[in-house]
C-alpha atoms as a PDB file:
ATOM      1  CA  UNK A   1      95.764  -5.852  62.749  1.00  0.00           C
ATOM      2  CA  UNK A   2      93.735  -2.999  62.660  1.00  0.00           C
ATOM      3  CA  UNK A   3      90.561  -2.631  61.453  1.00  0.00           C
ATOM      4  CA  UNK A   4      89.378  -1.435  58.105  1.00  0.00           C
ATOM      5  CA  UNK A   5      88.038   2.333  58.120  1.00  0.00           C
ATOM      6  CA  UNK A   6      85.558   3.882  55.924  1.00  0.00           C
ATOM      7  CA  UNK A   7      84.274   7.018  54.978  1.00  0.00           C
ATOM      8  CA  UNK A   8      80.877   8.314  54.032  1.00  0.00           C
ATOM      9  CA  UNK A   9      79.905  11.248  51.428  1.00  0.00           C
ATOM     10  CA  UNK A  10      76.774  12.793  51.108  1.00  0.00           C
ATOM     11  CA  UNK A  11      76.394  15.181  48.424  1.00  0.00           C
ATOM     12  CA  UNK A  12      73.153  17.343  47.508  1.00  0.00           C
ATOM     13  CA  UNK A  13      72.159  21.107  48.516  1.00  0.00           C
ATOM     14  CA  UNK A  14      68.872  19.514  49.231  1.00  0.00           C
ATOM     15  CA  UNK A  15      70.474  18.267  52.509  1.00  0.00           C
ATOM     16  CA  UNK A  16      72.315  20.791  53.537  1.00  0.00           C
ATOM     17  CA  UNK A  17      69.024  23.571  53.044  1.00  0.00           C
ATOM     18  CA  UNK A  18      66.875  21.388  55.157  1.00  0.00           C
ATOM     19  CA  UNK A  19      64.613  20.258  52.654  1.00  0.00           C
ATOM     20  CA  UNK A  20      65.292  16.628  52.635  1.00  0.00           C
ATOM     21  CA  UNK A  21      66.134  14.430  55.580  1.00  0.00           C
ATOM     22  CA  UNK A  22      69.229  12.507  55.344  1.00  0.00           C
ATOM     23  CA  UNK A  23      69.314   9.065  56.355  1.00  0.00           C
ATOM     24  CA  UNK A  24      71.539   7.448  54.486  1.00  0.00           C
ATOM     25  CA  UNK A  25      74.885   7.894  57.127  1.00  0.00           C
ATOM     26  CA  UNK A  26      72.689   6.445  59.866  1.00  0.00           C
ATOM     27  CA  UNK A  27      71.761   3.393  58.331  1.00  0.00           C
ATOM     28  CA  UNK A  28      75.319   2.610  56.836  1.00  0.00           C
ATOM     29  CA  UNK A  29      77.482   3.258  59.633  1.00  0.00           C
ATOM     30  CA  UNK A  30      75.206   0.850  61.686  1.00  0.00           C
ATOM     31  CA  UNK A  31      75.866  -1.677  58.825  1.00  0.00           C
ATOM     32  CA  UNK A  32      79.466  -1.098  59.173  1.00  0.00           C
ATOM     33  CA  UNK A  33      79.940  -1.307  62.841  1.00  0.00           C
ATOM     34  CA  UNK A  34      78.197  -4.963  61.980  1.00  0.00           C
ATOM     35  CA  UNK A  35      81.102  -5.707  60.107  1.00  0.00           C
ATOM     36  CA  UNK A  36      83.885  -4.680  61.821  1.00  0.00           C
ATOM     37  CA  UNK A  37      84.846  -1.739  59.753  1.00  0.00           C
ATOM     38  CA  UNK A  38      85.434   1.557  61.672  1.00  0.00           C
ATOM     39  CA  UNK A  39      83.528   4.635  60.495  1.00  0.00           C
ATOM     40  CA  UNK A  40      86.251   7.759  60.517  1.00  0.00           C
ATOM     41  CA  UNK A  41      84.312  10.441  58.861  1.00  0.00           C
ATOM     42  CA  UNK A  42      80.675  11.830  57.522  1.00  0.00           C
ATOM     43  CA  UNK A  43      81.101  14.714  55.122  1.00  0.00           C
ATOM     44  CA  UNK A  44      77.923  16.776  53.283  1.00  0.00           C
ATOM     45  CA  UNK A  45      78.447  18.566  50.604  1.00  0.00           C
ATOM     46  CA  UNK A  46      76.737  20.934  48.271  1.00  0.00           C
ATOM     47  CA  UNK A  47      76.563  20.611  44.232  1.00  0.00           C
ATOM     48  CA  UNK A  48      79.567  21.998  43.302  1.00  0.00           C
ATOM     49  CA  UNK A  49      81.787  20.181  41.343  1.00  0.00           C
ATOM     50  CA  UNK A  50      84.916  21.234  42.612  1.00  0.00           C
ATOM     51  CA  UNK A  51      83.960  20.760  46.076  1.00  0.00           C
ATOM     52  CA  UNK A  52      82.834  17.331  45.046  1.00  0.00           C
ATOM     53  CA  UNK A  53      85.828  16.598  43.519  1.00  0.00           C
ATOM     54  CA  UNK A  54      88.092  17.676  46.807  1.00  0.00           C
ATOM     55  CA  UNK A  55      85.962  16.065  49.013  1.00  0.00           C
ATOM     56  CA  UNK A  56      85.939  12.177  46.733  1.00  0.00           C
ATOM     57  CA  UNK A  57      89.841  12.623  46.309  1.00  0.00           C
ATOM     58  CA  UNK A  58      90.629  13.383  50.353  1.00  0.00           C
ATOM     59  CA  UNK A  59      87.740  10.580  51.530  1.00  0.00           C
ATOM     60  CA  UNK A  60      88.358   7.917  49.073  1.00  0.00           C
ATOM     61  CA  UNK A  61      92.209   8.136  49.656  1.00  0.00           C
ATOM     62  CA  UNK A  62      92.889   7.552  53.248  1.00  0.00           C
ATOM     63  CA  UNK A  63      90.240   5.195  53.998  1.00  0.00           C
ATOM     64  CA  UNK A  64      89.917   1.470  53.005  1.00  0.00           C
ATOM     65  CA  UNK A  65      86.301   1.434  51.984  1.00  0.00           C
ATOM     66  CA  UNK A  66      84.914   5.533  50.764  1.00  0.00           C
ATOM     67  CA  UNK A  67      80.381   5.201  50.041  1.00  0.00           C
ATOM     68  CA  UNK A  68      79.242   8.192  48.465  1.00  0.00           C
ATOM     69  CA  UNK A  69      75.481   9.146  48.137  1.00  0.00           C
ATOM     70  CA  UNK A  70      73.292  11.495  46.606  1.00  0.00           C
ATOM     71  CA  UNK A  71      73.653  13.637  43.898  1.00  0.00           C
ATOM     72  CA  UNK A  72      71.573  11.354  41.901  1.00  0.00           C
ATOM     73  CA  UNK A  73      67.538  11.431  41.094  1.00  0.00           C
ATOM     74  CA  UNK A  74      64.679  13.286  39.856  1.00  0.00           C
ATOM     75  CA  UNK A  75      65.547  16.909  41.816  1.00  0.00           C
ATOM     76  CA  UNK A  76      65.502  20.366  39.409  1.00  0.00           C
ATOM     77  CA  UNK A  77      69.197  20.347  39.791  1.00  0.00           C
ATOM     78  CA  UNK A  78      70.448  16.711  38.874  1.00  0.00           C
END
């Protein structure tokens, strides 16, 4: 049987200008490699909702286990 797969989202235009580091991806795919679940794909993605939307649908559907992060806080554009 094969293992379970997982994908990883990251969503904010604060990563993907350089303002803010991401760490996120690091820590969890180390946490999943601990428990046996294969890691088939990090995305980033700006704060768009449509690209969101594509991204969530595609991830979420051919994966077992789909972790998104970001787009939440106390930045100007949340």
């Amino acid at each position: 049987m094969p293992n379970p797969t997982a994908a990883i989202l990251i969503i904010g235009d604060e990563i993907l200008t350089g303002r803010t580091r991401e760490g996120n991806a690091h820590y969890l795919a180390g946490e999943l490699a601990k428990a046996g679940i294969d890691l088939r794909e990090v995305r980033i993605v700006g704060d768009v909702h449509a690209t969101i939307v594509a991204a969530v649908r595609e991830l979420s559907g051919g994966n077992t286990h789909f972790s998104p992060w970001g787009g939440l806080g106390s930045l100007h554009d949340d």
